[in-house]
Protein backbone atom coordinates (compact mmCIF):
# COMPACT_ATOMS: atom_id res chain seq x y z
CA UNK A 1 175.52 18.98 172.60
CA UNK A 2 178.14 16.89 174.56
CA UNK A 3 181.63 16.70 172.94
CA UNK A 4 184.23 14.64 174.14
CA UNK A 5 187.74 15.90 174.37
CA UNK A 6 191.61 15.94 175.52
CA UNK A 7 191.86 19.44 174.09
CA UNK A 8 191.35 21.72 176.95
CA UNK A 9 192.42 24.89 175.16
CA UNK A 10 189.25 24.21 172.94
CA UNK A 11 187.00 23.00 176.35
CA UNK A 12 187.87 26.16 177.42
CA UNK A 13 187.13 28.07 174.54
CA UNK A 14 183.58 26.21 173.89
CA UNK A 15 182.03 24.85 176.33
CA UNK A 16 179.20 26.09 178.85
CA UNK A 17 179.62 23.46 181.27
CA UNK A 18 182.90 21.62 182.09
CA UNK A 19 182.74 17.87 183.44
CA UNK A 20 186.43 16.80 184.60
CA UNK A 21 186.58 12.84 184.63
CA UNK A 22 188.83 10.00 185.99
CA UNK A 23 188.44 6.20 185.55
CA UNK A 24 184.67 6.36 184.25
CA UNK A 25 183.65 8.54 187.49
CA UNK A 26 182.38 12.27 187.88
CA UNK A 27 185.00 14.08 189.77
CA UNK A 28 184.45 17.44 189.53
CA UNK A 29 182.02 19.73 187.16
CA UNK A 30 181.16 23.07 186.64
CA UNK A 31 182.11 26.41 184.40
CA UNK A 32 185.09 26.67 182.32
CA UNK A 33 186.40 28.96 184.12
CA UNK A 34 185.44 27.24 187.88
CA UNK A 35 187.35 24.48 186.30
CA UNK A 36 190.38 25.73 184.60
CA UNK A 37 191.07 28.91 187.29
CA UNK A 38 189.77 27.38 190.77
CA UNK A 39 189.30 23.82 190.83
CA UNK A 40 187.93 22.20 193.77
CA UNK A 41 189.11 18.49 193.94
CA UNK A 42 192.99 17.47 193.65
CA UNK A 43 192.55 15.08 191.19
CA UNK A 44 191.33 17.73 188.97
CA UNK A 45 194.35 20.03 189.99
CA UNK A 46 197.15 17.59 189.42
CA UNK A 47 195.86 16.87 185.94
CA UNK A 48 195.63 20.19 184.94
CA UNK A 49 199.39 20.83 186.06
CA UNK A 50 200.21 18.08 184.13
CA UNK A 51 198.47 19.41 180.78
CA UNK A 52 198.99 22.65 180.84
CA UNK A 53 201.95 24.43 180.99
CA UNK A 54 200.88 27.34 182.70
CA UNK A 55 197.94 25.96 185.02
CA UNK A 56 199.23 27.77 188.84
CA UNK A 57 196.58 26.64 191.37
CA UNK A 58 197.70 27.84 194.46
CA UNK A 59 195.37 27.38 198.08
């Protein structure tokens, strides 16, 4: 099943397989947790500072 979402709490929560994207293009993919705890691309770090409160990425 694909599901479409803002929610990333309930991503998170749910999902198997995690596809992060930005103006109709695949930036990054992956886990839930390679996603939300070590993301690779900056694109997908900046948004995730800017959604959640707590997000720390640090190199």
């Amino acid at each position: 099943m694909i599901v479409v979402t803002h929610e990333m709490k309930f991503a998170q929560d749910v999902a198997t397989k995690v596809v992060f994207m930005d103006g109709g293009v695949v930036v990054e993919e992956g886990t839930p947790k390679e996603i939300f705890t070590t993301p690779k691309e900056e694109r997908t770090r900046e948004f995730l500072m800017r959604i959640l409160p707590d997000f720390n990425y640090s190199i």
